[in-house]
C-alpha atoms as a PDB file:
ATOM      1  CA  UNK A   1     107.530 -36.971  56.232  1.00  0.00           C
ATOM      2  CA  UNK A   2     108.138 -39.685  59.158  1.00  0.00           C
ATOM      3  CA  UNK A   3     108.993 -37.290  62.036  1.00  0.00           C
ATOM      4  CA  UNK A   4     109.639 -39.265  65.626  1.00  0.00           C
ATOM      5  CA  UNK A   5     108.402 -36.707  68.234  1.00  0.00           C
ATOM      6  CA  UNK A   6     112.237 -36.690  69.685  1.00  0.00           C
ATOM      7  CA  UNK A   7     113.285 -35.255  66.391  1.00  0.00           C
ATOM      8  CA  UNK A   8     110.568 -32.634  65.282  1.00  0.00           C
ATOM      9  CA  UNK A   9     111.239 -29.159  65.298  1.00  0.00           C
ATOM     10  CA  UNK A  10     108.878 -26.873  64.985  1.00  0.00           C
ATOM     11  CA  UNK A  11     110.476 -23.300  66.075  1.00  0.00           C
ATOM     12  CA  UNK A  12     110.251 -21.144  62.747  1.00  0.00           C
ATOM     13  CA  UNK A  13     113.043 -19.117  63.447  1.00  0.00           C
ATOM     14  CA  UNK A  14     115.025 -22.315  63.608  1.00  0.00           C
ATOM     15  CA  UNK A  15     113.631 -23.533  60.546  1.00  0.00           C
ATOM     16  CA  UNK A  16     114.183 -20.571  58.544  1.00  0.00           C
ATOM     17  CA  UNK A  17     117.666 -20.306  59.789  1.00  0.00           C
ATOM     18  CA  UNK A  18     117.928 -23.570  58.207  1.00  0.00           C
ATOM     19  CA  UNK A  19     116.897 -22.851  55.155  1.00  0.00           C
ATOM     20  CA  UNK A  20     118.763 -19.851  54.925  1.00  0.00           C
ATOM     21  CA  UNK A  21     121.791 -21.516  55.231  1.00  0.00           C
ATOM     22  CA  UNK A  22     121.247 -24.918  52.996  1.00  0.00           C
ATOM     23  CA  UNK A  23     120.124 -22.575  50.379  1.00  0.00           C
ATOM     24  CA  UNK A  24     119.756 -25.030  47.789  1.00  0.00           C
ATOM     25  CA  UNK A  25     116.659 -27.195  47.621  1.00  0.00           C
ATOM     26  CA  UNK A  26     115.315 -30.203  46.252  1.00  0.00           C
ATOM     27  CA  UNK A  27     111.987 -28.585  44.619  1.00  0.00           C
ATOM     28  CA  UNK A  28     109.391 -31.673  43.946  1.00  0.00           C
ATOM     29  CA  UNK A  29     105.983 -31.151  41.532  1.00  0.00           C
ATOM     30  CA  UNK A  30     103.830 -34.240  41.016  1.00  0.00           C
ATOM     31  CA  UNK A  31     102.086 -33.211  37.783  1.00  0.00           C
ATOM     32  CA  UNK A  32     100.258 -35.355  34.688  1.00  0.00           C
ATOM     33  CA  UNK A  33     101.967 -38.781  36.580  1.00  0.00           C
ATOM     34  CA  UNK A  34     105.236 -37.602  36.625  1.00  0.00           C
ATOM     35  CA  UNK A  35     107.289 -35.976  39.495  1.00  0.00           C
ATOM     36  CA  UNK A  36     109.289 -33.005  38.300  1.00  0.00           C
ATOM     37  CA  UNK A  37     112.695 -33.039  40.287  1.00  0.00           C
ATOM     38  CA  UNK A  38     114.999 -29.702  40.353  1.00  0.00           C
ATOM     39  CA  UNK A  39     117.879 -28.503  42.236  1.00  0.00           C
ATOM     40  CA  UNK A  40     117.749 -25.105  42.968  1.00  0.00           C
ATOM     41  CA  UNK A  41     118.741 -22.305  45.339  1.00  0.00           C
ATOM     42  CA  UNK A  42     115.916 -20.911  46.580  1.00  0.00           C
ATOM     43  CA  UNK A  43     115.198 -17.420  49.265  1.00  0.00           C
ATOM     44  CA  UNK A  44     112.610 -17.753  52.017  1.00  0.00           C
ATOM     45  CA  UNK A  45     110.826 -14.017  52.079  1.00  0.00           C
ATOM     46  CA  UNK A  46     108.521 -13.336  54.889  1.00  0.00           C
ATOM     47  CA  UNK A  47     105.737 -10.723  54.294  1.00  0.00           C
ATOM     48  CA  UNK A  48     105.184  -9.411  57.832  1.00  0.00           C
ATOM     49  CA  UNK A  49     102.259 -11.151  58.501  1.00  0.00           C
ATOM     50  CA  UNK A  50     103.470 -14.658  59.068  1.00  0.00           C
ATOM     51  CA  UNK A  51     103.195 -15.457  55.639  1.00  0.00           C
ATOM     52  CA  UNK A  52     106.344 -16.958  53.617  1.00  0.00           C
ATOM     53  CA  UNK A  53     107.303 -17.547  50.196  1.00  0.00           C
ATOM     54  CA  UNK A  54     110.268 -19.304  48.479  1.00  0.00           C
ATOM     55  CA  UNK A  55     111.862 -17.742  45.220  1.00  0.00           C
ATOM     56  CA  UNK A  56     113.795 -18.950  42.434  1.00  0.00           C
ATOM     57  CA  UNK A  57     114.263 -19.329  39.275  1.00  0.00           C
ATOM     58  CA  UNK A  58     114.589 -21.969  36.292  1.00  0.00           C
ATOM     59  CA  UNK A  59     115.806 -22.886  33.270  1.00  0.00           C
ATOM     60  CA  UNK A  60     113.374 -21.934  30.770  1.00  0.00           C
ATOM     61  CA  UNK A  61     114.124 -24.954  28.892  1.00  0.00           C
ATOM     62  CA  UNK A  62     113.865 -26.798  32.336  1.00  0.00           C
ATOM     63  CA  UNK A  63     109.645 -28.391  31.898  1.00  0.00           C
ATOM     64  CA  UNK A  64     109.263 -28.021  35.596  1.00  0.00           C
ATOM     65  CA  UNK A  65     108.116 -24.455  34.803  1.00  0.00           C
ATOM     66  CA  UNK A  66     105.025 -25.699  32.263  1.00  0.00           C
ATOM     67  CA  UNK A  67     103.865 -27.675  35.104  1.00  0.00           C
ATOM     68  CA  UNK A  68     102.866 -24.662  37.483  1.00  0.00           C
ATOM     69  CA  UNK A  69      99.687 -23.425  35.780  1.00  0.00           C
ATOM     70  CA  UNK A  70      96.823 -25.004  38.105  1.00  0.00           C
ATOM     71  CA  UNK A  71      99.826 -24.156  40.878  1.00  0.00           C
ATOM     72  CA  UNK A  72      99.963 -27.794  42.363  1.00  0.00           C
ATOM     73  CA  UNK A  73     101.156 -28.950  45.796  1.00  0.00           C
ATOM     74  CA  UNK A  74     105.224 -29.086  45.657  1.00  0.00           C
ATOM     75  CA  UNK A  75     107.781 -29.824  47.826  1.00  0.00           C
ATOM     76  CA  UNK A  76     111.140 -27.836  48.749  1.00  0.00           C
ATOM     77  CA  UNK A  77     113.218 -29.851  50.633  1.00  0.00           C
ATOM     78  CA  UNK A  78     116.736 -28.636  51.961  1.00  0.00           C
ATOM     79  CA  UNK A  79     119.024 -30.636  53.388  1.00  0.00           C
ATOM     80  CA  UNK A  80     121.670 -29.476  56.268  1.00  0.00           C
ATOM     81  CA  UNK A  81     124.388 -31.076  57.553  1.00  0.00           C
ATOM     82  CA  UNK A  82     124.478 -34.632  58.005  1.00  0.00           C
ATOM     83  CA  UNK A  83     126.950 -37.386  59.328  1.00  0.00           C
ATOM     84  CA  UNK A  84     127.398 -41.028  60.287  1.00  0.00           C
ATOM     85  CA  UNK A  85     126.881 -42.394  64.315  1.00  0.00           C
ATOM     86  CA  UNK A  86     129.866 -44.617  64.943  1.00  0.00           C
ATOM     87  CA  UNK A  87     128.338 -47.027  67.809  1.00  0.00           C
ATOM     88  CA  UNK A  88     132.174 -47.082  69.413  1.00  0.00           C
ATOM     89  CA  UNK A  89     131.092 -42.705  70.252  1.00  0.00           C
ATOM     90  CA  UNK A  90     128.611 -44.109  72.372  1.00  0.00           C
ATOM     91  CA  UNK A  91     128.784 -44.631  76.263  1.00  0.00           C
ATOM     92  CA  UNK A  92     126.331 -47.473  76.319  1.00  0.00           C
ATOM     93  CA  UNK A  93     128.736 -49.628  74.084  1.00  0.00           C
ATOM     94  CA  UNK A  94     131.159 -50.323  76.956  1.00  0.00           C
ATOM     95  CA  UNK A  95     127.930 -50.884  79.719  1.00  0.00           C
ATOM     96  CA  UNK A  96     125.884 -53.496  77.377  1.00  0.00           C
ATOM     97  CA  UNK A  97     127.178 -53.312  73.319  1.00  0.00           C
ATOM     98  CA  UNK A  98     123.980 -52.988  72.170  1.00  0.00           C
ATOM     99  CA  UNK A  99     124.046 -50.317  69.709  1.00  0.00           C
ATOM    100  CA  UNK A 100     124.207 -49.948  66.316  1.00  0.00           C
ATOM    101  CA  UNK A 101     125.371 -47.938  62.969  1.00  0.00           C
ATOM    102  CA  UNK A 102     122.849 -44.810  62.546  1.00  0.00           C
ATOM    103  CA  UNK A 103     122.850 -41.373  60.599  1.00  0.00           C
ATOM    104  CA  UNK A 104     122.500 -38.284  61.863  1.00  0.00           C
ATOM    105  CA  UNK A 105     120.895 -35.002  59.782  1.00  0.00           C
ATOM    106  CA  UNK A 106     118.448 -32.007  59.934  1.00  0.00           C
ATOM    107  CA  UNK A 107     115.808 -31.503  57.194  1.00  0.00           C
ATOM    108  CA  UNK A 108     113.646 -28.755  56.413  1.00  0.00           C
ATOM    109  CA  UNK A 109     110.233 -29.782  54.310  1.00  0.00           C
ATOM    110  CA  UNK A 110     108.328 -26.479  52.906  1.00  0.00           C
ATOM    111  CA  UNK A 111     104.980 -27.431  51.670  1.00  0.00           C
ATOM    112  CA  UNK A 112     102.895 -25.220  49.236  1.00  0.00           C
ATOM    113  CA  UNK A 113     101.479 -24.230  46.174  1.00  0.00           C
ATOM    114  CA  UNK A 114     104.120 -23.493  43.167  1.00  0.00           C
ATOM    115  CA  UNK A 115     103.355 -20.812  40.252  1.00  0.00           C
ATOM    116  CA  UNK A 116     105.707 -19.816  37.419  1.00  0.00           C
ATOM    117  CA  UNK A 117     106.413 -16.384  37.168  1.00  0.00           C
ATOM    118  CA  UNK A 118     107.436 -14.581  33.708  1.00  0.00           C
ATOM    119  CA  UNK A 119     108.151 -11.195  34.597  1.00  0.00           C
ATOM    120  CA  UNK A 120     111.329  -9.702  33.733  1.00  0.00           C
ATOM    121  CA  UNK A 121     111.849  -6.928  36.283  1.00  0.00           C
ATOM    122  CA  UNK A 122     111.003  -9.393  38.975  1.00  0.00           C
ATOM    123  CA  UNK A 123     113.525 -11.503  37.992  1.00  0.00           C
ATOM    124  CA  UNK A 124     116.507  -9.160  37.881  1.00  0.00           C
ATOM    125  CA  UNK A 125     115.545  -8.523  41.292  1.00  0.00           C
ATOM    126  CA  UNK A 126     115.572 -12.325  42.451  1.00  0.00           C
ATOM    127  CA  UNK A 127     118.797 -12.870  40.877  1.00  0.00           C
ATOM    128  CA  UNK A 128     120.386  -9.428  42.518  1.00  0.00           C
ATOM    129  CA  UNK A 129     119.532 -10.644  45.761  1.00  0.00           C
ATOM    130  CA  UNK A 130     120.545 -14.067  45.674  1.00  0.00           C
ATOM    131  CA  UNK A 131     124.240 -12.745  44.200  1.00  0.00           C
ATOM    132  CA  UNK A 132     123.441 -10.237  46.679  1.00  0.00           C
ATOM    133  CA  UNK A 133     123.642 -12.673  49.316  1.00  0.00           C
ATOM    134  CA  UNK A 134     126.800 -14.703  48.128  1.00  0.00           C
ATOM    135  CA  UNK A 135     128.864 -12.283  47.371  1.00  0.00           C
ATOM    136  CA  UNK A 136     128.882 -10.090  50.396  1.00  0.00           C
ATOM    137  CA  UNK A 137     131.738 -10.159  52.596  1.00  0.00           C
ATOM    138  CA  UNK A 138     134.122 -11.011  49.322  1.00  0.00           C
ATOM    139  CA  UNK A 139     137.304  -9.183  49.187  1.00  0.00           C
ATOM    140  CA  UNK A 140     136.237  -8.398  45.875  1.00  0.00           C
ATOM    141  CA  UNK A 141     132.415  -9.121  45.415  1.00  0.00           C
ATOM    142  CA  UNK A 142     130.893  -9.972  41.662  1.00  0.00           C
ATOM    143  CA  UNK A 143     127.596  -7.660  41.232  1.00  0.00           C
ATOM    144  CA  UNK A 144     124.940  -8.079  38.505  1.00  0.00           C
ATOM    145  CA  UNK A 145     126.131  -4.408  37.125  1.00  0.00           C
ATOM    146  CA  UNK A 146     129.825  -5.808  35.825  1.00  0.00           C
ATOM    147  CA  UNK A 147     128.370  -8.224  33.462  1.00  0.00           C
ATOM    148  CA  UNK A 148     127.013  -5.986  29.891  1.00  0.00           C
ATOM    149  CA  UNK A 149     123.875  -5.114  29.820  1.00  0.00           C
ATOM    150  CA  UNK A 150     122.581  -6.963  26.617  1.00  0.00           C
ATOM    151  CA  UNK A 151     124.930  -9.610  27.966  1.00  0.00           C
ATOM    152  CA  UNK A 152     122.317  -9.429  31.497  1.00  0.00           C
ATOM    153  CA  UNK A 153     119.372  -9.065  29.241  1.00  0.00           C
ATOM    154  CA  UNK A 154     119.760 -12.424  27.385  1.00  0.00           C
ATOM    155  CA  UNK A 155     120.378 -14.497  30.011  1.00  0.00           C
ATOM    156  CA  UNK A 156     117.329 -13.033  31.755  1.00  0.00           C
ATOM    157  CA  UNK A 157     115.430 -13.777  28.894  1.00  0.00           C
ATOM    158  CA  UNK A 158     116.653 -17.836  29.685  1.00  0.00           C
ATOM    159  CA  UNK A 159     114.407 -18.090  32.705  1.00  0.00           C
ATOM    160  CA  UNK A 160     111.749 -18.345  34.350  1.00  0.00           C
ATOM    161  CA  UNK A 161     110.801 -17.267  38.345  1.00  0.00           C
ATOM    162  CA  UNK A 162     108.920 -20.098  40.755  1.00  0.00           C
ATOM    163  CA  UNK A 163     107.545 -18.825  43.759  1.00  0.00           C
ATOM    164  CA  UNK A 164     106.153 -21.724  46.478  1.00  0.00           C
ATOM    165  CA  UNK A 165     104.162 -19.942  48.727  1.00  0.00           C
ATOM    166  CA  UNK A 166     104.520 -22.013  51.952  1.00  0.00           C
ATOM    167  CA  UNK A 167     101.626 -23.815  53.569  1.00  0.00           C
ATOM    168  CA  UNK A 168     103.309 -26.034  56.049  1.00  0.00           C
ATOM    169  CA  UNK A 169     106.978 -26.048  57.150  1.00  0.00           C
ATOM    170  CA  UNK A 170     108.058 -30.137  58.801  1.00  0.00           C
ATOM    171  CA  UNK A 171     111.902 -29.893  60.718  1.00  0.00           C
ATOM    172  CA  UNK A 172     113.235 -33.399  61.460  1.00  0.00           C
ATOM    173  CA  UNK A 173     116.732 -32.748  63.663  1.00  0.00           C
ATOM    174  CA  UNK A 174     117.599 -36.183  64.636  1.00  0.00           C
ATOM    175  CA  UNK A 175     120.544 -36.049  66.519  1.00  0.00           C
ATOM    176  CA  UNK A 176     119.854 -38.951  68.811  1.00  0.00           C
ATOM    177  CA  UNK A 177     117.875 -36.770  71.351  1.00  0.00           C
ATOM    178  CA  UNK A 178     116.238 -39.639  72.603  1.00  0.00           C
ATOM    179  CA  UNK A 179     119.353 -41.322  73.665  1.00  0.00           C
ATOM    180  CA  UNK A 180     120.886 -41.186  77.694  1.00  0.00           C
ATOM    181  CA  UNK A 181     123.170 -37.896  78.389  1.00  0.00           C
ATOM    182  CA  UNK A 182     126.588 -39.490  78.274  1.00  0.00           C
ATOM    183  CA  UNK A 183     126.011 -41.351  75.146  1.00  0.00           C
ATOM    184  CA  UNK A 184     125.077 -37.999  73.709  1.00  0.00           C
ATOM    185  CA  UNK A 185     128.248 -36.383  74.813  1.00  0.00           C
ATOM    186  CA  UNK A 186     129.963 -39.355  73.262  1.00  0.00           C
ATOM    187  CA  UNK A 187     128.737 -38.606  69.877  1.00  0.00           C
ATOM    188  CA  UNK A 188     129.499 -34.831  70.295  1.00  0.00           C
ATOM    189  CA  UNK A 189     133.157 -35.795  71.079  1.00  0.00           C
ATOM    190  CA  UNK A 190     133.415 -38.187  68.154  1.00  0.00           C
ATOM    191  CA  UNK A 191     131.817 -35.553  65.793  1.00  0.00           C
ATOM    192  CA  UNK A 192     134.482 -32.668  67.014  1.00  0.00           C
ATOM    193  CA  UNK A 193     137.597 -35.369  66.491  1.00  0.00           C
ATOM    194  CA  UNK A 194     135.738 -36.330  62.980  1.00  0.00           C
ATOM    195  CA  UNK A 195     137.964 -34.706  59.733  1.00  0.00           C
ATOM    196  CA  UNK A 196     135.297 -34.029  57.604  1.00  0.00           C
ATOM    197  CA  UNK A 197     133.962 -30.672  58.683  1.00  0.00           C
ATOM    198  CA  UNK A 198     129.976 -31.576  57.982  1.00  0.00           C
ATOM    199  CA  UNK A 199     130.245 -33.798  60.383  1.00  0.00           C
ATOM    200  CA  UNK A 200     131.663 -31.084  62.631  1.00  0.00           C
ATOM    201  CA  UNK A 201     128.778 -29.503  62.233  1.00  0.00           C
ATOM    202  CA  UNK A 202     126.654 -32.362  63.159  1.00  0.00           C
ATOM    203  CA  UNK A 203     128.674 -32.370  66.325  1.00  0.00           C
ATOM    204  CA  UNK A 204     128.195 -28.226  66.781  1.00  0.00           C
ATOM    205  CA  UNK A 205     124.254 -27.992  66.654  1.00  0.00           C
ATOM    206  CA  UNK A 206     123.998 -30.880  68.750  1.00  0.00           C
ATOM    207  CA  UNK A 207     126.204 -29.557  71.514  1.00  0.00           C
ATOM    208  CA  UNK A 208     123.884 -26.137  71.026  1.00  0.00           C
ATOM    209  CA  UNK A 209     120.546 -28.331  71.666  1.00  0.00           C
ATOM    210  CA  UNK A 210     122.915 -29.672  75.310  1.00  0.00           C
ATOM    211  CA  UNK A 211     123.033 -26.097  76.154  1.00  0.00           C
ATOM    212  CA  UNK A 212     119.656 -25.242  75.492  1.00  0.00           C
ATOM    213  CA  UNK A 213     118.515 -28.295  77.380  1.00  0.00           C
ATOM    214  CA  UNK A 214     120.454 -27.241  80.168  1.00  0.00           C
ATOM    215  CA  UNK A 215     120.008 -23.480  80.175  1.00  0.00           C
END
């Protein structure tokens, strides 16, 4: 991934933060000339050690799945928020007009090797904890237990687990870091008038990197 050193980040506990929120990834396997592309939610667990993994689960009619035996490199990309850079937010506009349209996002890119996993017991647990972690803090929360059991069995039955243990994790936050203070603070302002609440929170983590650069 093309990271300008103004935009890497490279804290893990920022990264994982990241990921933890996006949720959903964009899970890439080159295999026999093909890429396989799927969309999936996926949960970073950390072993203790400083090792990570990412789980999910497919389709079992999905082929992505028949692709994992030799476990090849893959991909999981998640995507945070991410907004358009009017030039009229920045200060520089009114000093020289030199600026231009950009785009402003963060990125997360886990690298690592992807197996298939086909074990029943492990996969109740995956999906527990992923409703586990949507539906908490619901005035009336869904759990696994209110669908039937044979109902739960079947569709268990319809998938298969991934696990990508991680090799390398790549954070691009480019929130025009590289540009002067008050053109930053222009942006910020724009973002917080802005409608649309991603860009919002384009607008929020970059005013948390100001105070962080200032504290």
């Amino acid at each position: 991934m093309y990271t300008p050193a103004a935009f890497r980040e490279t804290r893990t506990e920022v990264l994982l933060a990241a990921i933890r929120d996006a949720q959903l990834a964009t899970l890439v396997t080159p295999a026999d000339g093909e890429l396989h592309i799927t969309h999936v939610p996926m949960i970073p667990v950390a072993d203790g050690a400083g090792g990570l993994t990412l789980e999910a689960h497919l389709a079992r009619g999905n082929p992505h799945h028949q692709a994992l035996a030799a476990r090849p490199p893959s991909v999981a990309i998640f995507h945070g928020p991410q907004a358009y850079v009017s030039p009229g937010w920045y200060a520089s506009k009114a000093e020289h007009g030199k600026v231009v349209p950009t785009w402003n996002y963060v990125v997360v890119h886990a690298h690592g090797a992807l197996e298939a996993i086909d074990d029943t017991a492990w996969l109740e647990d995956q999906v527990r904890r992923l409703t586990t972690r949507n539906e908490t803090g619901r005035a009336a929360p869904w759990s696994v237990d209110d669908a039937p059991r044979d109902y739960l069995d079947g569709m268990l039955r319809g998938i298969v687990g991934v696990r990508l243990t991680v090799a390398r994790l790549e954070g691009v936050w480019k929130l025009q870091q590289h540009r002067s203070d008050a053109d930053r603070a222009g942006l910020i302002a724009g973002y917080a008038a802005e409608p649309d609440a991603e860009a919002q929170a384009v607008g929020r983590i970059m005013a948390e990197l100001e105070r962080d650069r200032t504290s």
